[in-house]
ModelCIF file with pLDDT and N, C-alpha, C, O atoms, coordinates in Angstrom:
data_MODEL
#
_entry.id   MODEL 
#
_entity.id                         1 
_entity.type                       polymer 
_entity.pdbx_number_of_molecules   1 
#
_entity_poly.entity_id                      1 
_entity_poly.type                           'polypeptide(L)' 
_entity_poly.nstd_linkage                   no 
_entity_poly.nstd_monomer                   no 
_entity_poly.pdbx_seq_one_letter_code       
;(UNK)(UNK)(UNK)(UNK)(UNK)(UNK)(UNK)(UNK)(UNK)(UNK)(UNK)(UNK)(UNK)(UNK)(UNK)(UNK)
(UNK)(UNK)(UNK)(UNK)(UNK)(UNK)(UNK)(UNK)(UNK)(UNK)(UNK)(UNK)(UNK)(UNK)(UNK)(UNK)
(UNK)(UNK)(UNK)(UNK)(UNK)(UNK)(UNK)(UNK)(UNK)(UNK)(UNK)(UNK)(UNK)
;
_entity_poly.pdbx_seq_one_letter_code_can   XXXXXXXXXXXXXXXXXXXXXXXXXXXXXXXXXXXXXXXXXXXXX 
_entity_poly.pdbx_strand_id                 A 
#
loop_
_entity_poly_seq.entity_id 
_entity_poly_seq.num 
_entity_poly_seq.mon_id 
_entity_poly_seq.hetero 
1 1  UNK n 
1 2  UNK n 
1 3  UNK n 
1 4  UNK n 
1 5  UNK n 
1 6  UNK n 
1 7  UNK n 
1 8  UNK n 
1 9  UNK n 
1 10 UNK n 
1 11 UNK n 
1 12 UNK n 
1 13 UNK n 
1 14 UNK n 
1 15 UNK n 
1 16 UNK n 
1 17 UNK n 
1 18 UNK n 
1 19 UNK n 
1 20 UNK n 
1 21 UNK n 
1 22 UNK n 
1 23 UNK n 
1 24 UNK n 
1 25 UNK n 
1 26 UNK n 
1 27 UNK n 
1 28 UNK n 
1 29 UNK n 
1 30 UNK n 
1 31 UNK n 
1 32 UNK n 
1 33 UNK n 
1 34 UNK n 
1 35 UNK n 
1 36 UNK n 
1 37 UNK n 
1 38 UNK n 
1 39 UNK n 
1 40 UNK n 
1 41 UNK n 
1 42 UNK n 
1 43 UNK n 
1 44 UNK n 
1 45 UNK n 
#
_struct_asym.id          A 
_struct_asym.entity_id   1 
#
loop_
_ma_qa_metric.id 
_ma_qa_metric.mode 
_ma_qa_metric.name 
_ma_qa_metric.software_group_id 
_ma_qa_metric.type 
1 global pLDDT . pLDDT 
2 local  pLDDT . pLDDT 
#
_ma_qa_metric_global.metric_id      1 
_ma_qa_metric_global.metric_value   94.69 
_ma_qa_metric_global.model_id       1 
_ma_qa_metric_global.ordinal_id     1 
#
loop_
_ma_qa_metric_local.label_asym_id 
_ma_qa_metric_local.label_comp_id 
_ma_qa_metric_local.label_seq_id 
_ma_qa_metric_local.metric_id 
_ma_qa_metric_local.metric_value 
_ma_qa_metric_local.model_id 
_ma_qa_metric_local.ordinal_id 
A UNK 1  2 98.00 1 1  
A UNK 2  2 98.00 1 2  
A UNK 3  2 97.00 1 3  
A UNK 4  2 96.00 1 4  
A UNK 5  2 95.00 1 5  
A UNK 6  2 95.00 1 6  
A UNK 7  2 91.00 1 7  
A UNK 8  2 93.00 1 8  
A UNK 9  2 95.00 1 9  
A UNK 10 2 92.00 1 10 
A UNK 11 2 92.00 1 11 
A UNK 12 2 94.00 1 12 
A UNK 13 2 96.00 1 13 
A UNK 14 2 92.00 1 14 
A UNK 15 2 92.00 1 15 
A UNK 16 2 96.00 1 16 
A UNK 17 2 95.00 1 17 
A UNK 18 2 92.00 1 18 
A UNK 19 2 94.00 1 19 
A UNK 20 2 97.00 1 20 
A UNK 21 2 94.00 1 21 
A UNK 22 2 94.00 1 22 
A UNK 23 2 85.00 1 23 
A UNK 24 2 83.00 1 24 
A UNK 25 2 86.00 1 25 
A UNK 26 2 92.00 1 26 
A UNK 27 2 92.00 1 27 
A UNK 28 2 93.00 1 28 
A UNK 29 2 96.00 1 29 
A UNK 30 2 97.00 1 30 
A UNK 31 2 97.00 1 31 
A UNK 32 2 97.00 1 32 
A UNK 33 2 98.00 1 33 
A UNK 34 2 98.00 1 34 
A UNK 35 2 97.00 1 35 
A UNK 36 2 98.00 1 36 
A UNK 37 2 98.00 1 37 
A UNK 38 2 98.00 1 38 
A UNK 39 2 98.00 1 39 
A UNK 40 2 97.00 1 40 
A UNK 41 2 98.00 1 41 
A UNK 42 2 98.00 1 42 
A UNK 43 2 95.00 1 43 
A UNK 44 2 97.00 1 44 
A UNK 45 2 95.00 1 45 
#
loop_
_atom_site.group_PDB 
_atom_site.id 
_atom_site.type_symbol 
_atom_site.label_atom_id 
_atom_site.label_alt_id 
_atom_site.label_comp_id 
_atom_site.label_asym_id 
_atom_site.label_entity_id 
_atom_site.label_seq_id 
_atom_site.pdbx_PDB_ins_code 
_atom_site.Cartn_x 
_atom_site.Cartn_y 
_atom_site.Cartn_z 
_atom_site.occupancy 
_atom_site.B_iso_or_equiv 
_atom_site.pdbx_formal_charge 
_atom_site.auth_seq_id 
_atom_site.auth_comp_id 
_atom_site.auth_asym_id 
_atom_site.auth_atom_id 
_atom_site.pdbx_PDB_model_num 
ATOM 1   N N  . UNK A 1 1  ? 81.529 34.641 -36.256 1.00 98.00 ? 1  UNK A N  1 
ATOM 2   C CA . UNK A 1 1  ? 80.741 35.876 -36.151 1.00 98.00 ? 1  UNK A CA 1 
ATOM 3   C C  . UNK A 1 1  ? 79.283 35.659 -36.560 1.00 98.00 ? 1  UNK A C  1 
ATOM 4   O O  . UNK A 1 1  ? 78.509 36.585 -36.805 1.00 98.00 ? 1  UNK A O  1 
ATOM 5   N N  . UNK A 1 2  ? 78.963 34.312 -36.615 1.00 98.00 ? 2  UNK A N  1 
ATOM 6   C CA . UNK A 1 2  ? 77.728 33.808 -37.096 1.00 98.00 ? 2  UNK A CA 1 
ATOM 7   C C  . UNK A 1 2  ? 77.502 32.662 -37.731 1.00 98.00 ? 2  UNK A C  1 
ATOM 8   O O  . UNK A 1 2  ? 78.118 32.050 -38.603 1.00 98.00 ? 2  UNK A O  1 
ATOM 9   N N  . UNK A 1 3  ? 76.183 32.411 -36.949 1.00 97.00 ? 3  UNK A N  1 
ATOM 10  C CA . UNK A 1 3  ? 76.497 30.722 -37.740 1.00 97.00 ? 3  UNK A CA 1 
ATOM 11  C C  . UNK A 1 3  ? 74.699 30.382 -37.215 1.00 97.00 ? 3  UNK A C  1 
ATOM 12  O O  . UNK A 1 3  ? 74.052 31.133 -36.486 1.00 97.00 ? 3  UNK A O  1 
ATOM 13  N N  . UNK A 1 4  ? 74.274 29.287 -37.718 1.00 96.00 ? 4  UNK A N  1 
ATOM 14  C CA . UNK A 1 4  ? 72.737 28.730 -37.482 1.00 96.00 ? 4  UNK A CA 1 
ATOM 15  C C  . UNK A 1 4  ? 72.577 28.412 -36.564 1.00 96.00 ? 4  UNK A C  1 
ATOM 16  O O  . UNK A 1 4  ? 73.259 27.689 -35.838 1.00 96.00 ? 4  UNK A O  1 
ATOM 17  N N  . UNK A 1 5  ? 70.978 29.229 -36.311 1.00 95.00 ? 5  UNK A N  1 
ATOM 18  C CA . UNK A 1 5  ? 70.596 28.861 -34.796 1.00 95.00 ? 5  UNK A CA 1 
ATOM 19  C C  . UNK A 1 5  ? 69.559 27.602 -34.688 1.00 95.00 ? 5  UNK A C  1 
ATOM 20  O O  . UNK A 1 5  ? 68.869 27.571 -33.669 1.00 95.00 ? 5  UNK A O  1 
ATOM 21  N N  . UNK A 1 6  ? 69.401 26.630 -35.588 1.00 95.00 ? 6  UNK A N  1 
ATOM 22  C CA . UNK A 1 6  ? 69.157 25.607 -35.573 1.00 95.00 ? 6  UNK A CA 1 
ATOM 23  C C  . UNK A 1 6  ? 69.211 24.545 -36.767 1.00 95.00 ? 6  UNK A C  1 
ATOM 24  O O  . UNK A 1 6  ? 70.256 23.895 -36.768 1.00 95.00 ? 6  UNK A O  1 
ATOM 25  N N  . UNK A 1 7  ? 68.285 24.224 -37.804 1.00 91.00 ? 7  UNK A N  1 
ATOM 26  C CA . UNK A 1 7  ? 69.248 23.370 -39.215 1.00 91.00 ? 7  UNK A CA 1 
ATOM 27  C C  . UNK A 1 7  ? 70.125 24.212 -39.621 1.00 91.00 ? 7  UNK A C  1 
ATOM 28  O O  . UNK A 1 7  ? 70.267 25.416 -39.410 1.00 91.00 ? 7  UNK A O  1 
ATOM 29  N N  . UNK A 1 8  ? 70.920 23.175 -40.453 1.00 93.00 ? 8  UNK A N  1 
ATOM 30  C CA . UNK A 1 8  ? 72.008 23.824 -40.935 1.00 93.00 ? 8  UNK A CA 1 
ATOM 31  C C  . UNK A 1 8  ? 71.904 23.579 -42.421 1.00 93.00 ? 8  UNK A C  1 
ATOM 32  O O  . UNK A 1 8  ? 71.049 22.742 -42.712 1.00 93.00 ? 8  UNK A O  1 
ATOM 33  N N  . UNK A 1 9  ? 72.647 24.171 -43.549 1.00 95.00 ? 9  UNK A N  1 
ATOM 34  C CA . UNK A 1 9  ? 72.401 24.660 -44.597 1.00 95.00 ? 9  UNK A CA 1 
ATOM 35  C C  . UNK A 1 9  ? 71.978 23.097 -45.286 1.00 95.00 ? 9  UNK A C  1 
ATOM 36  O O  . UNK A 1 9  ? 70.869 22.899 -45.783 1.00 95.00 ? 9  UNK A O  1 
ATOM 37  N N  . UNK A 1 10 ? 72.646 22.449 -45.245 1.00 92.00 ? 10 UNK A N  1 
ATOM 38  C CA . UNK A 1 10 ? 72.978 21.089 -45.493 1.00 92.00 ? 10 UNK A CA 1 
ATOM 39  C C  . UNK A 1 10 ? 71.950 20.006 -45.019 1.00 92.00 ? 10 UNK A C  1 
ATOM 40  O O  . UNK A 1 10 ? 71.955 18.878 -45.514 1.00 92.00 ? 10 UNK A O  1 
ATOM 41  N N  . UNK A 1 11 ? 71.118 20.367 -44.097 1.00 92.00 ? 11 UNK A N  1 
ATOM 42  C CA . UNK A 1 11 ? 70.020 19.731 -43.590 1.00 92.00 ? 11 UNK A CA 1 
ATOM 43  C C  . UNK A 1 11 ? 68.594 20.372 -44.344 1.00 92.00 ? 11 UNK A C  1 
ATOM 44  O O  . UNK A 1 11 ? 67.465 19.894 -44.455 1.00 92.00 ? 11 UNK A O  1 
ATOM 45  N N  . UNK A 1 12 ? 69.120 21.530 -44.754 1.00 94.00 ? 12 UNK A N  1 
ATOM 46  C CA . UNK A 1 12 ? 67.791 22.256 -45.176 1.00 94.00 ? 12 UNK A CA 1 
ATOM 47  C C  . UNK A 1 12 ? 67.731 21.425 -46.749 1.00 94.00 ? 12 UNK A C  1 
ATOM 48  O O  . UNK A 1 12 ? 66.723 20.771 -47.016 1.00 94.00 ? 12 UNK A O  1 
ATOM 49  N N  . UNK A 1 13 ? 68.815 21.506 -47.685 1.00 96.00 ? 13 UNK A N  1 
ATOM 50  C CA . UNK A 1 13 ? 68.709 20.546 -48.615 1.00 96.00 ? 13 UNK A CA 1 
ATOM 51  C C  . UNK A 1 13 ? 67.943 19.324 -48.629 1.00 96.00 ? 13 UNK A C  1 
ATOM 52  O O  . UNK A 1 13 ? 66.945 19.118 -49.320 1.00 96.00 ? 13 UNK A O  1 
ATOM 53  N N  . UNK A 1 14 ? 68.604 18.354 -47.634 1.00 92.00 ? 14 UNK A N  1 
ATOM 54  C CA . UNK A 1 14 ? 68.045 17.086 -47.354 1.00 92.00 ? 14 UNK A CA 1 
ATOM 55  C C  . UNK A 1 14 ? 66.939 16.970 -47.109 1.00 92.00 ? 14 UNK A C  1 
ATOM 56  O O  . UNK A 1 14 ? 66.273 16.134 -47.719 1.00 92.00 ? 14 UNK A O  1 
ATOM 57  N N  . UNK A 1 15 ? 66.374 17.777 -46.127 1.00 92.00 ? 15 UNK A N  1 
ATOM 58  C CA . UNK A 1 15 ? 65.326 17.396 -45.864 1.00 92.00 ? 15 UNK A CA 1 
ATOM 59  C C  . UNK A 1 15 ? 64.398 18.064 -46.950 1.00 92.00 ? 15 UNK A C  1 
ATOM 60  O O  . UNK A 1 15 ? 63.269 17.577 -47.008 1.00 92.00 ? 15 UNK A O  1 
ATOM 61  N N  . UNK A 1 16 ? 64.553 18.634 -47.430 1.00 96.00 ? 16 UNK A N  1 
ATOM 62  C CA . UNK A 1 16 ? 63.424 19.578 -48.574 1.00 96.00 ? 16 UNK A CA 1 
ATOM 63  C C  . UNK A 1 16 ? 63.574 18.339 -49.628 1.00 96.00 ? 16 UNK A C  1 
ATOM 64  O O  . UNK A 1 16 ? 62.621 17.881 -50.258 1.00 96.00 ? 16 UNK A O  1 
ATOM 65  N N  . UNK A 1 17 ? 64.508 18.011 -49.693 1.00 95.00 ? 17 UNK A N  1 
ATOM 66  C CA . UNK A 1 17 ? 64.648 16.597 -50.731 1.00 95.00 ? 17 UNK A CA 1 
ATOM 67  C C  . UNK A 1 17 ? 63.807 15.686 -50.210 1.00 95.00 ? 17 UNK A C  1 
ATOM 68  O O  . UNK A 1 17 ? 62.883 15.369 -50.959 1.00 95.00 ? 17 UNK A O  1 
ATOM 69  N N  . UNK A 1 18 ? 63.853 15.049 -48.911 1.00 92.00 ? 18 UNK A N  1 
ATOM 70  C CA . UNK A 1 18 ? 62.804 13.902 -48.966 1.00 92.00 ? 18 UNK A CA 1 
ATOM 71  C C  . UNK A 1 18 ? 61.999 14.479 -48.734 1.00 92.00 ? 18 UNK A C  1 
ATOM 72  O O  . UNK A 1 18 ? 61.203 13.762 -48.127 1.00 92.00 ? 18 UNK A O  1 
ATOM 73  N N  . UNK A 1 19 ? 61.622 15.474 -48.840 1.00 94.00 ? 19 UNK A N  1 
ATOM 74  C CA . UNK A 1 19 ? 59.771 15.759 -49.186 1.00 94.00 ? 19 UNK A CA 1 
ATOM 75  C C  . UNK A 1 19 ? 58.946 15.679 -49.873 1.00 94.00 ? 19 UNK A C  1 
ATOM 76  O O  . UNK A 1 19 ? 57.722 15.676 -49.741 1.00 94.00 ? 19 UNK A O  1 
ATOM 77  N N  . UNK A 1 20 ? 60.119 15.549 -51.300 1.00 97.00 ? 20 UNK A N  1 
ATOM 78  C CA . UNK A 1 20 ? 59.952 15.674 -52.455 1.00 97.00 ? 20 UNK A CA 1 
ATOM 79  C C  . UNK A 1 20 ? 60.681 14.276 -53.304 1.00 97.00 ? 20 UNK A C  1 
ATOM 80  O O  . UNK A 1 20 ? 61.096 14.145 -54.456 1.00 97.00 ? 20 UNK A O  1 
ATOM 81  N N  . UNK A 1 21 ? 60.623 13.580 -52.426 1.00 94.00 ? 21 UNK A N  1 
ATOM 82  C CA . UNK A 1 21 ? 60.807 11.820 -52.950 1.00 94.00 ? 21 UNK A CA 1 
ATOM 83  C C  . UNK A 1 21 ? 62.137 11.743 -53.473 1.00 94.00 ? 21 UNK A C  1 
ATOM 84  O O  . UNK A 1 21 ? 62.219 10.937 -54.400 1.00 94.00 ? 21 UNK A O  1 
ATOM 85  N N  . UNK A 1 22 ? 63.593 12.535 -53.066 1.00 94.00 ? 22 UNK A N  1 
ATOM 86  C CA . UNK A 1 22 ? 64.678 12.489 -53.969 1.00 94.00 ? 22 UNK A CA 1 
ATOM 87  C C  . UNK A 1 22 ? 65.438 11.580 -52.427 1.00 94.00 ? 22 UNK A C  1 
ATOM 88  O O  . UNK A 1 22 ? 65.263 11.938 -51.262 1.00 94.00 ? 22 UNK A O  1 
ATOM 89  N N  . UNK A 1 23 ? 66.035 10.715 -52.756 1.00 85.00 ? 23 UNK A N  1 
ATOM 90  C CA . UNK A 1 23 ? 67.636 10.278 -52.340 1.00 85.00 ? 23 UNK A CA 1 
ATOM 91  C C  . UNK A 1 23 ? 68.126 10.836 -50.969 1.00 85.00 ? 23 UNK A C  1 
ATOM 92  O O  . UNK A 1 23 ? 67.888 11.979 -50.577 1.00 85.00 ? 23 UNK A O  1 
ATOM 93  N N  . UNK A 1 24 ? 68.532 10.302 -50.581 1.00 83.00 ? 24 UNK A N  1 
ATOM 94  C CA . UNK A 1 24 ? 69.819 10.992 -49.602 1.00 83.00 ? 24 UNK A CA 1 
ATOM 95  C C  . UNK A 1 24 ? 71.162 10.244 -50.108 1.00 83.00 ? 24 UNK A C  1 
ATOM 96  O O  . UNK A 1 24 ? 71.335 9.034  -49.968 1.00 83.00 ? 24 UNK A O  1 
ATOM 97  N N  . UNK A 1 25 ? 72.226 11.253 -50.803 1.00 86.00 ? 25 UNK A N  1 
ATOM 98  C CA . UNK A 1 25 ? 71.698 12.870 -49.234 1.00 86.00 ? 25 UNK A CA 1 
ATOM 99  C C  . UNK A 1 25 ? 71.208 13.625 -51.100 1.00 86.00 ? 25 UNK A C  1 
ATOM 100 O O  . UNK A 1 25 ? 71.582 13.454 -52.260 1.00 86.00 ? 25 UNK A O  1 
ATOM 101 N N  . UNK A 1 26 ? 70.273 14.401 -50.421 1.00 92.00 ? 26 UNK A N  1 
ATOM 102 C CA . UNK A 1 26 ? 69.745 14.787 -51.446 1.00 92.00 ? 26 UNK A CA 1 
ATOM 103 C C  . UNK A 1 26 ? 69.950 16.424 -52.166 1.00 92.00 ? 26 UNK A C  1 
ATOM 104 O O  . UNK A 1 26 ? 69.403 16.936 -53.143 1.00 92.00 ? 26 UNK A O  1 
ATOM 105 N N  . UNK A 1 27 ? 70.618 16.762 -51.544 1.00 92.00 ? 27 UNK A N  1 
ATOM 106 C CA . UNK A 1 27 ? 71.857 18.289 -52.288 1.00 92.00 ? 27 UNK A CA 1 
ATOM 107 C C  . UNK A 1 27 ? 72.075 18.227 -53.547 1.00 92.00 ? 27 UNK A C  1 
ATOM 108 O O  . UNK A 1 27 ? 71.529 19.025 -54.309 1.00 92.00 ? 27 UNK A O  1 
ATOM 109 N N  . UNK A 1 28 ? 73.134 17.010 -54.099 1.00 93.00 ? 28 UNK A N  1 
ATOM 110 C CA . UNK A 1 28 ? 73.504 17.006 -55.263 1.00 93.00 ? 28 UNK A CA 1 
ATOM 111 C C  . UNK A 1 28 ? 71.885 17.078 -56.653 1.00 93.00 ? 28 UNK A C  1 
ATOM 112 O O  . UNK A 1 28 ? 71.720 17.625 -57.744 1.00 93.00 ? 28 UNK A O  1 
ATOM 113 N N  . UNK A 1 29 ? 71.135 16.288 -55.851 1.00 96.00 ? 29 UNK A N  1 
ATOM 114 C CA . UNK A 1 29 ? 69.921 15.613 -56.667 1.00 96.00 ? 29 UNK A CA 1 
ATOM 115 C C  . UNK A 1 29 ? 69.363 16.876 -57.272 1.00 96.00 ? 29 UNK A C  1 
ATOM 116 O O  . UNK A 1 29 ? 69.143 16.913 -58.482 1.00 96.00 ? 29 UNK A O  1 
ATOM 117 N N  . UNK A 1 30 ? 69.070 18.144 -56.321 1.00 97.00 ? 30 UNK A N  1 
ATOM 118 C CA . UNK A 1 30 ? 68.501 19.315 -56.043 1.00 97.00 ? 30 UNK A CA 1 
ATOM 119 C C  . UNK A 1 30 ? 69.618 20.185 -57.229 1.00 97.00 ? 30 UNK A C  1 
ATOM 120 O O  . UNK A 1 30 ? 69.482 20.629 -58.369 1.00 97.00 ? 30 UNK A O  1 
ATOM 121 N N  . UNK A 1 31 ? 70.596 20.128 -56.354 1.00 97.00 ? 31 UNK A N  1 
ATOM 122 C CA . UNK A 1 31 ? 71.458 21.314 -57.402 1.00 97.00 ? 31 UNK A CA 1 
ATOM 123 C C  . UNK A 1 31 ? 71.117 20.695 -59.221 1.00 97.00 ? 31 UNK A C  1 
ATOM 124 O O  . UNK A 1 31 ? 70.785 21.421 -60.158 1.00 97.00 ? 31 UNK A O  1 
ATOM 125 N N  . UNK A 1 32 ? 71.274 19.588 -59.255 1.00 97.00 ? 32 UNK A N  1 
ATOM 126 C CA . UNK A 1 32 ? 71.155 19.107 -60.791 1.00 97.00 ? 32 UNK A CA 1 
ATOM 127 C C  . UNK A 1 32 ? 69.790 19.178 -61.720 1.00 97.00 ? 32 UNK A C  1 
ATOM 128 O O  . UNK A 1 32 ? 69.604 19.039 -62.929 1.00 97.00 ? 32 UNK A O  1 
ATOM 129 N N  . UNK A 1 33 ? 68.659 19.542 -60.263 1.00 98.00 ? 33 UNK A N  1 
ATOM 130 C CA . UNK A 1 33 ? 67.653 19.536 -61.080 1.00 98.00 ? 33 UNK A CA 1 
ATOM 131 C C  . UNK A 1 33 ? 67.250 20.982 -61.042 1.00 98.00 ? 33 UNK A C  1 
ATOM 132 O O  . UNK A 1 33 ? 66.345 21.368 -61.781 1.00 98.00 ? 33 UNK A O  1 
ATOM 133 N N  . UNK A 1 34 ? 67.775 21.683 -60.346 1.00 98.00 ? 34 UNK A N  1 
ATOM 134 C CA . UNK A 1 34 ? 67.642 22.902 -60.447 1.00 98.00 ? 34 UNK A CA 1 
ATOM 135 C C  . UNK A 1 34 ? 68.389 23.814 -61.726 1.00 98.00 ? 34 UNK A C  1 
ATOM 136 O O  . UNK A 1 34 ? 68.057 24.968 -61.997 1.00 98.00 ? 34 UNK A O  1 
ATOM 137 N N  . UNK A 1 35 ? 69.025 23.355 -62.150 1.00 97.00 ? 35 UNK A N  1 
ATOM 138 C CA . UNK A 1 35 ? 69.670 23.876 -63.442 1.00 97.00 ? 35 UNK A CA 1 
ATOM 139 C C  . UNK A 1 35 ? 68.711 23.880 -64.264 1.00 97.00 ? 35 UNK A C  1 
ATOM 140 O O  . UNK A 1 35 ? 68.789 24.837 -65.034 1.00 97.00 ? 35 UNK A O  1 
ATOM 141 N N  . UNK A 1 36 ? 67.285 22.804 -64.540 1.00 98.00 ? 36 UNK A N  1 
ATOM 142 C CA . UNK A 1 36 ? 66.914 22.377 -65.672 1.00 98.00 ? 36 UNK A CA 1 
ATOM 143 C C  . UNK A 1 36 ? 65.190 23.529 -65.172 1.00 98.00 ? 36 UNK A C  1 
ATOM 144 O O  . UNK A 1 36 ? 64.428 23.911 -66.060 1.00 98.00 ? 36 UNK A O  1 
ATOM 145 N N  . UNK A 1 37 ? 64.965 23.832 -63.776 1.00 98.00 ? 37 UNK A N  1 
ATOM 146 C CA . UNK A 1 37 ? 63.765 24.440 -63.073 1.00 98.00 ? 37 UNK A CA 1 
ATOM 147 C C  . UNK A 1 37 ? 64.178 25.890 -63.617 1.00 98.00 ? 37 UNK A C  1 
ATOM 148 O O  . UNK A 1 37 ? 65.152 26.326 -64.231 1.00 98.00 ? 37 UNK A O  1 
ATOM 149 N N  . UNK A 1 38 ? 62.867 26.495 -63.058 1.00 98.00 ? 38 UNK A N  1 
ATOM 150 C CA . UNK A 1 38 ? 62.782 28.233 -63.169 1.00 98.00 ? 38 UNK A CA 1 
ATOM 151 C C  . UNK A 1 38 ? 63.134 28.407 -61.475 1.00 98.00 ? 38 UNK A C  1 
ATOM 152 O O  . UNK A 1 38 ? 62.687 27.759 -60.528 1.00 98.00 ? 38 UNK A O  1 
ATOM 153 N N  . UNK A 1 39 ? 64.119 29.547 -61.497 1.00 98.00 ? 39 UNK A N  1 
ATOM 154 C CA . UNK A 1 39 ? 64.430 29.544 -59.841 1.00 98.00 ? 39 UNK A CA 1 
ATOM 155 C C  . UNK A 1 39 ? 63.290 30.572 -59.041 1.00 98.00 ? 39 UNK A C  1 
ATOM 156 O O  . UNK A 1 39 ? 63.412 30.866 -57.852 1.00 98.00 ? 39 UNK A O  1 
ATOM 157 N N  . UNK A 1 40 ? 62.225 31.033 -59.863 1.00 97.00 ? 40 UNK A N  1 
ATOM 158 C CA . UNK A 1 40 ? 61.623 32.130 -59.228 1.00 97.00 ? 40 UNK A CA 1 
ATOM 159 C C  . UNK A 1 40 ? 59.864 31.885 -59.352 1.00 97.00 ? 40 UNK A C  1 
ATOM 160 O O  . UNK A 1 40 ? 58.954 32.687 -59.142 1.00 97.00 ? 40 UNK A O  1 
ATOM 161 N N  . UNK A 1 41 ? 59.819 30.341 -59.808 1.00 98.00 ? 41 UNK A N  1 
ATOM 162 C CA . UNK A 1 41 ? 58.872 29.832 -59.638 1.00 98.00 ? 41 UNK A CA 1 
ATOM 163 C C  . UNK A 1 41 ? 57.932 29.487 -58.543 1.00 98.00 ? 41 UNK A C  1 
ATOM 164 O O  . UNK A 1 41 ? 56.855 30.054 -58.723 1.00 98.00 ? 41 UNK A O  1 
ATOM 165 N N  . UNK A 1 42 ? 57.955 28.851 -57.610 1.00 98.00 ? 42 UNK A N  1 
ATOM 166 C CA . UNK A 1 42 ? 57.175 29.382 -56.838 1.00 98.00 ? 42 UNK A CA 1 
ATOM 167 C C  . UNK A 1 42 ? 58.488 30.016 -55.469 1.00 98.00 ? 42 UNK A C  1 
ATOM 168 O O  . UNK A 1 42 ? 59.508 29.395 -55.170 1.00 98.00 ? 42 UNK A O  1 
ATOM 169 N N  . UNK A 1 43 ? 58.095 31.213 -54.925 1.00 95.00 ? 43 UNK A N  1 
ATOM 170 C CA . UNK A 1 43 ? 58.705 32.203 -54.192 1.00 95.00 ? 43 UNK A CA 1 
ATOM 171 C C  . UNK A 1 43 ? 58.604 31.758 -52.660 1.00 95.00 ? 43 UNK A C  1 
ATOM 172 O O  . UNK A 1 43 ? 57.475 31.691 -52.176 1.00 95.00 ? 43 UNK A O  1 
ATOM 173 N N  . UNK A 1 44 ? 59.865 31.406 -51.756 1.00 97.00 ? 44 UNK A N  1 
ATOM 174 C CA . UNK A 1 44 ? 59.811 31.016 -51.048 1.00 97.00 ? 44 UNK A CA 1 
ATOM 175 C C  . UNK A 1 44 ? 59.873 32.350 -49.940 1.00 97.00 ? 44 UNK A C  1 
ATOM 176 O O  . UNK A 1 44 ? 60.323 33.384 -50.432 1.00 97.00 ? 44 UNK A O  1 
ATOM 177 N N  . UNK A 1 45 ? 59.540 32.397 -48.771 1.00 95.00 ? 45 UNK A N  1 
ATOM 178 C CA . UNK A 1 45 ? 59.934 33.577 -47.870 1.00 95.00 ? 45 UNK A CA 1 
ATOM 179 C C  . UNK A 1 45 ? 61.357 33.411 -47.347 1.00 95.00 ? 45 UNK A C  1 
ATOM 180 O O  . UNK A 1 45 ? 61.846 34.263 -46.605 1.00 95.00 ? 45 UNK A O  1 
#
């Protein structure tokens, strides 16, 4: 009943990771450092 009309959730991770110099696959890297970040720091649309 719905699903992505182009990346997928899992790509959006990754790739936001190597933008930002982390690993692939780079999800886990993100979730772990996000525990230690402010989540409302800078505000994404």
């Amino acid at each position: 009943i719905g699903e992505t009309i182009d990346d997928a959730v899992g790509e959006a991770f990754d790739k936001s990771g190597k933008l930002l110099g982390l690993g692939y696959p780079a999800g886990p890297e993100i979730d772990k450092r996000a525990k230690l970040g402010n989540p409302k720091a800078f505000p994404f649309t």
